[in-house]
PDB file of N, CA and C in Angstrom:
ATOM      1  N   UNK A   1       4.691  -2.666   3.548  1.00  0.00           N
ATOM      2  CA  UNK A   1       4.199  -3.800   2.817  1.00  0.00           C
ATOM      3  C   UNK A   1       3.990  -4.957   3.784  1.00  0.00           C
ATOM      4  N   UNK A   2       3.085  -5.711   3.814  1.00  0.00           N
ATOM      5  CA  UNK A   2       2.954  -6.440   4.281  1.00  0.00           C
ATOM      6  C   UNK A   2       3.735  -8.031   4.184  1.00  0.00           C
ATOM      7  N   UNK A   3       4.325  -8.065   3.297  1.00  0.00           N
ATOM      8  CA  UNK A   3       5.813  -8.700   2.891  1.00  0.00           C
ATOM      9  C   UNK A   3       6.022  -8.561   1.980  1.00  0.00           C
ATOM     10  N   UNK A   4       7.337 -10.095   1.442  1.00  0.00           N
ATOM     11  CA  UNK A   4       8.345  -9.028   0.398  1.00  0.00           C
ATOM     12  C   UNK A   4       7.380 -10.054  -0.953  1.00  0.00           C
ATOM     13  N   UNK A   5       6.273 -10.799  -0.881  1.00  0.00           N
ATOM     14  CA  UNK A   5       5.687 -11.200  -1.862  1.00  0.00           C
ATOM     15  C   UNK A   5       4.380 -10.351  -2.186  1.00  0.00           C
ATOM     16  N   UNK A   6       4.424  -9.144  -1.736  1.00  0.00           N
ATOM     17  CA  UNK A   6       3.103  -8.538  -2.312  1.00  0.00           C
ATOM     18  C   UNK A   6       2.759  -7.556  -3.626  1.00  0.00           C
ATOM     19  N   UNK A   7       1.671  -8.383  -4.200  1.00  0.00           N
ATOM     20  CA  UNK A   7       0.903  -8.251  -5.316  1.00  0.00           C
ATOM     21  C   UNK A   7       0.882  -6.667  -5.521  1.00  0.00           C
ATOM     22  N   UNK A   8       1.115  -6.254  -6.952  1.00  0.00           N
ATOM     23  CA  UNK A   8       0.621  -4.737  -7.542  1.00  0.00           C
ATOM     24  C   UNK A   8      -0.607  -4.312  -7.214  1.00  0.00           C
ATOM     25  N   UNK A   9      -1.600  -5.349  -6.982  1.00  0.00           N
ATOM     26  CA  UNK A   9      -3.156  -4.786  -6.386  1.00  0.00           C
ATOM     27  C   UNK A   9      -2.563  -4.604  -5.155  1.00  0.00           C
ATOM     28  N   UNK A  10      -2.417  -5.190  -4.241  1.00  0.00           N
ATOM     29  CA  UNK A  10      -2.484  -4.873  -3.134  1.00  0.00           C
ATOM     30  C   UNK A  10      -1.606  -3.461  -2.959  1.00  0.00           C
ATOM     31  N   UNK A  11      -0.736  -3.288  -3.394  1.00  0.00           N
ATOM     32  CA  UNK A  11       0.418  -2.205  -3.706  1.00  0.00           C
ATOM     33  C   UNK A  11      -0.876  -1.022  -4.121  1.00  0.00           C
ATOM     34  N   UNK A  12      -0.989  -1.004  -4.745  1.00  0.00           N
ATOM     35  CA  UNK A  12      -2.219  -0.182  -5.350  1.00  0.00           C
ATOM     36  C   UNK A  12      -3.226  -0.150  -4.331  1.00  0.00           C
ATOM     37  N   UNK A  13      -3.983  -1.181  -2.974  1.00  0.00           N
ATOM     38  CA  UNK A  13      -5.064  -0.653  -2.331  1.00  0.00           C
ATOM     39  C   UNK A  13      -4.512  -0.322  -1.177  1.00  0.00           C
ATOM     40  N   UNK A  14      -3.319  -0.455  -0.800  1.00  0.00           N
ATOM     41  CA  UNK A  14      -2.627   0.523   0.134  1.00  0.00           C
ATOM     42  C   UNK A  14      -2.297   1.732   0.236  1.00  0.00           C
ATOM     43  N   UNK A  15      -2.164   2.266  -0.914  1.00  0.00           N
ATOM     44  CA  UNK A  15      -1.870   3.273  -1.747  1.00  0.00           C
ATOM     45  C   UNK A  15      -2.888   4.106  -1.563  1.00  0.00           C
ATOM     46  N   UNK A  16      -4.094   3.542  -2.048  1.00  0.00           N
ATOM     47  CA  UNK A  16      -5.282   4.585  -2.057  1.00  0.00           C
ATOM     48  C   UNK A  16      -5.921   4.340  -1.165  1.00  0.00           C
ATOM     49  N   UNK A  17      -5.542   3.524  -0.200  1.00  0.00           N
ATOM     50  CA  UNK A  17      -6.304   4.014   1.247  1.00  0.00           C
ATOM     51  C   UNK A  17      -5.327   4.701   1.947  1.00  0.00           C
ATOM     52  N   UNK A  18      -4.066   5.063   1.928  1.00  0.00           N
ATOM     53  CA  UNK A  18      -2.606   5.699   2.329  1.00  0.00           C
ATOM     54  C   UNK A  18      -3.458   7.076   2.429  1.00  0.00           C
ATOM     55  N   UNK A  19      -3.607   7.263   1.208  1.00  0.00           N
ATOM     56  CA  UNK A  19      -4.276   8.794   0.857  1.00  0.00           C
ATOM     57  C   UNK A  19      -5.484   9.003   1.067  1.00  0.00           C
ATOM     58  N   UNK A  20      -6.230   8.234   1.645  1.00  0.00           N
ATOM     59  CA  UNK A  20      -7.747   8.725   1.539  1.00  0.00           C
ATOM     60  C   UNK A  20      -8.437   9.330   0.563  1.00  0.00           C
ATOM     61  N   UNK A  21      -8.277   8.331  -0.730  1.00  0.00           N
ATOM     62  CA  UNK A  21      -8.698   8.443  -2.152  1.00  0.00           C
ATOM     63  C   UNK A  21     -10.089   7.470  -2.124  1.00  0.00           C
ATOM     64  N   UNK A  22     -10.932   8.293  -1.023  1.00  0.00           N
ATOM     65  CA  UNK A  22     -12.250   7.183  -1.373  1.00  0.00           C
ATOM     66  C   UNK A  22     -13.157   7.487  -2.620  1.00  0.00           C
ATOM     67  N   UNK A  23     -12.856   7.982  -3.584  1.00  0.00           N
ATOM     68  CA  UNK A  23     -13.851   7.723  -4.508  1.00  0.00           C
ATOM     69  C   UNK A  23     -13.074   7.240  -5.825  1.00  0.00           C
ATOM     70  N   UNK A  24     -11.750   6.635  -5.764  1.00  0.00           N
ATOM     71  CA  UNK A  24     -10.857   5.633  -6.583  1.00  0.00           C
ATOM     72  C   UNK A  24     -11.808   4.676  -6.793  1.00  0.00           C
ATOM     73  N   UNK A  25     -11.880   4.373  -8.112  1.00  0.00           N
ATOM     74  CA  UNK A  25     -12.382   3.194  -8.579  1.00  0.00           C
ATOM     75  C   UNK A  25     -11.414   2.102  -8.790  1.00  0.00           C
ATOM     76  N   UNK A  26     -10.062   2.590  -9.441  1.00  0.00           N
ATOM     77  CA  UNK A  26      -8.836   1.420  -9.295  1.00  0.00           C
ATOM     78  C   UNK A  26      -8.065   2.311  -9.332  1.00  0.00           C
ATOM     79  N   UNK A  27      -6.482   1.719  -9.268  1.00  0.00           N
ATOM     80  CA  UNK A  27      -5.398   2.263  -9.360  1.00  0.00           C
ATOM     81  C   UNK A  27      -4.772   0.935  -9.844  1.00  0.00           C
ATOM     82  N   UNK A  28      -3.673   1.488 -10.762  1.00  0.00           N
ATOM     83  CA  UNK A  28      -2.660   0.334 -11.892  1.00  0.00           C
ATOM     84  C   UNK A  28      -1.603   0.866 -11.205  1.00  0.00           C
ATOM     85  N   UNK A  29      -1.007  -0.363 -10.593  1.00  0.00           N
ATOM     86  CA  UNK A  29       0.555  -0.211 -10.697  1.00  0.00           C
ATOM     87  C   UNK A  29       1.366  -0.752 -11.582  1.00  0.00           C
ATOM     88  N   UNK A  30       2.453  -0.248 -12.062  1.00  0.00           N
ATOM     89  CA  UNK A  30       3.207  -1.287 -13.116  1.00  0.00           C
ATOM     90  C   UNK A  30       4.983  -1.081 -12.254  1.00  0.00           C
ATOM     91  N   UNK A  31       5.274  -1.569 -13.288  1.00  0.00           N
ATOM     92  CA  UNK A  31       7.187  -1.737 -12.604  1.00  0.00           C
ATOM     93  C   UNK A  31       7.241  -1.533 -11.436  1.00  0.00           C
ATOM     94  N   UNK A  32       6.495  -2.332 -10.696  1.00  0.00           N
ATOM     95  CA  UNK A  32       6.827  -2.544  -9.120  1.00  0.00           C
ATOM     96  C   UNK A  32       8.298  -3.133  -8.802  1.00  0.00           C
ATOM     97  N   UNK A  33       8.800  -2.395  -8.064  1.00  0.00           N
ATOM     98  CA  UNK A  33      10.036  -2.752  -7.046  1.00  0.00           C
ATOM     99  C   UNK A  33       9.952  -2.866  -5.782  1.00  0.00           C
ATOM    100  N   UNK A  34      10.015  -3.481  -5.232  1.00  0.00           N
ATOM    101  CA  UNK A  34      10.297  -3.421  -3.720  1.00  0.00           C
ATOM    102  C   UNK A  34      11.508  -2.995  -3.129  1.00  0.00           C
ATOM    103  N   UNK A  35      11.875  -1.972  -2.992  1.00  0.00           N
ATOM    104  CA  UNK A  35      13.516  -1.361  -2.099  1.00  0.00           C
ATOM    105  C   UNK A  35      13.233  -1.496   0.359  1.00  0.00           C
ATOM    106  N   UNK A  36      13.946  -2.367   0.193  1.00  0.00           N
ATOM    107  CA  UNK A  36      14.017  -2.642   1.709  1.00  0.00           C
ATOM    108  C   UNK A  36      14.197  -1.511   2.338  1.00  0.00           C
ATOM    109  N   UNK A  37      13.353  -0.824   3.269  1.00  0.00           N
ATOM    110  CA  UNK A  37      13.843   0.466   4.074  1.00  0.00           C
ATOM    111  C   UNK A  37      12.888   0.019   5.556  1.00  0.00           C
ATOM    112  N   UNK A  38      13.305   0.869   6.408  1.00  0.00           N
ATOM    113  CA  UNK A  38      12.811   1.042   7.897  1.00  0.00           C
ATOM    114  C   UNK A  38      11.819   1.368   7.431  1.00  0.00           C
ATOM    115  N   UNK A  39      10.670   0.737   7.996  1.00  0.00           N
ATOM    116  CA  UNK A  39       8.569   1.147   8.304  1.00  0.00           C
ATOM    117  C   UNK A  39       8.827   2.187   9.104  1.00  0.00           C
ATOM    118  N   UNK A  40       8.286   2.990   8.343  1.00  0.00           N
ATOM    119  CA  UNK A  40       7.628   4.404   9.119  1.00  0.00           C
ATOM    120  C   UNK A  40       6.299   4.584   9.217  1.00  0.00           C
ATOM    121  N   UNK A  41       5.278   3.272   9.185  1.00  0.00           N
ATOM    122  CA  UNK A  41       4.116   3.632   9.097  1.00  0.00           C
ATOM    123  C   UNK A  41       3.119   4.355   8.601  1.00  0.00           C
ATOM    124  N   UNK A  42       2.229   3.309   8.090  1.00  0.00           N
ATOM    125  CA  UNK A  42       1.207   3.947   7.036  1.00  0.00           C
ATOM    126  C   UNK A  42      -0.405   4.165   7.396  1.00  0.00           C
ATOM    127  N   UNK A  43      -0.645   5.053   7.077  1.00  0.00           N
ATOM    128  CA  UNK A  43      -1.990   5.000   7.464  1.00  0.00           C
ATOM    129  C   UNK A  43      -2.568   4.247   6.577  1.00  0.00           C
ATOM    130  N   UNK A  44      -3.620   3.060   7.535  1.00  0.00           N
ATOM    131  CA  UNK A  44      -3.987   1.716   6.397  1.00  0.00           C
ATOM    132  C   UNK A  44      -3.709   0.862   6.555  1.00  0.00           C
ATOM    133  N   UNK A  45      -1.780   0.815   6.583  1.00  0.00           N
ATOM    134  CA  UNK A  45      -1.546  -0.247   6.226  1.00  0.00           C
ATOM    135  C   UNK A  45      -1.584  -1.533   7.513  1.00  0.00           C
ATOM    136  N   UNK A  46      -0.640  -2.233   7.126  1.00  0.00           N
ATOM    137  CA  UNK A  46      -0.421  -3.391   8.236  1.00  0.00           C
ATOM    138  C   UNK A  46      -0.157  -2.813   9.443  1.00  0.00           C
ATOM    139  N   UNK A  47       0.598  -1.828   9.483  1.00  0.00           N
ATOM    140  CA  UNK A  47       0.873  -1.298  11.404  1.00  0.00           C
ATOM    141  C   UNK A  47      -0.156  -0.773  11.917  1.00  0.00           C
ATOM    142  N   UNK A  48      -1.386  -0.117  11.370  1.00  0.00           N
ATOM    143  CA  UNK A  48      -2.290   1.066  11.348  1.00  0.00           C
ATOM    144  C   UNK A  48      -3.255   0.323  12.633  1.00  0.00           C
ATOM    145  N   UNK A  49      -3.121   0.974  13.602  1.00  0.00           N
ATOM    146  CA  UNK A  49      -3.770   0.002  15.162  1.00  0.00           C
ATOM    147  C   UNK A  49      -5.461  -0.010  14.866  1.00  0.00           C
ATOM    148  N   UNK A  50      -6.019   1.085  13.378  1.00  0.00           N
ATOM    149  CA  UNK A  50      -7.372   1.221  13.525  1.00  0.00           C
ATOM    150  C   UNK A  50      -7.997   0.653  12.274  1.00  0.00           C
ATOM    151  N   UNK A  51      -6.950  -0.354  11.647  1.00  0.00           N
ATOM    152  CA  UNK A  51      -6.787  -1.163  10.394  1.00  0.00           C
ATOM    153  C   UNK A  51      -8.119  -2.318  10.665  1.00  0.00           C
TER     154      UNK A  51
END
């Protein structure tokens, strides 16, 4: 995550670029939690060097 204030959309377009879900039109997240753990890196996300 890109910090500890981020939005269910954004949660959701990390998600489906995580997976290489390019023909997603949306994705709904609901009961978002955030649980603190070690980054193991995402493809996509904030660490991704080709982001």
């Amino acid at each position: 995550m890109p910090g500890p204030d981020v939005s269910a959309d954004e949660v959701g377009r990390l998600f489906v670029t995580s997976l290489d879900l390019l023909m997603t039109e949306s994705a709904v997240v609901s009961n978002l939690r955030i649980i603190e753990e070690a980054h193991k890196g995402t493809r996509g996300g904030p660490s991704d060097p080709q982001r």
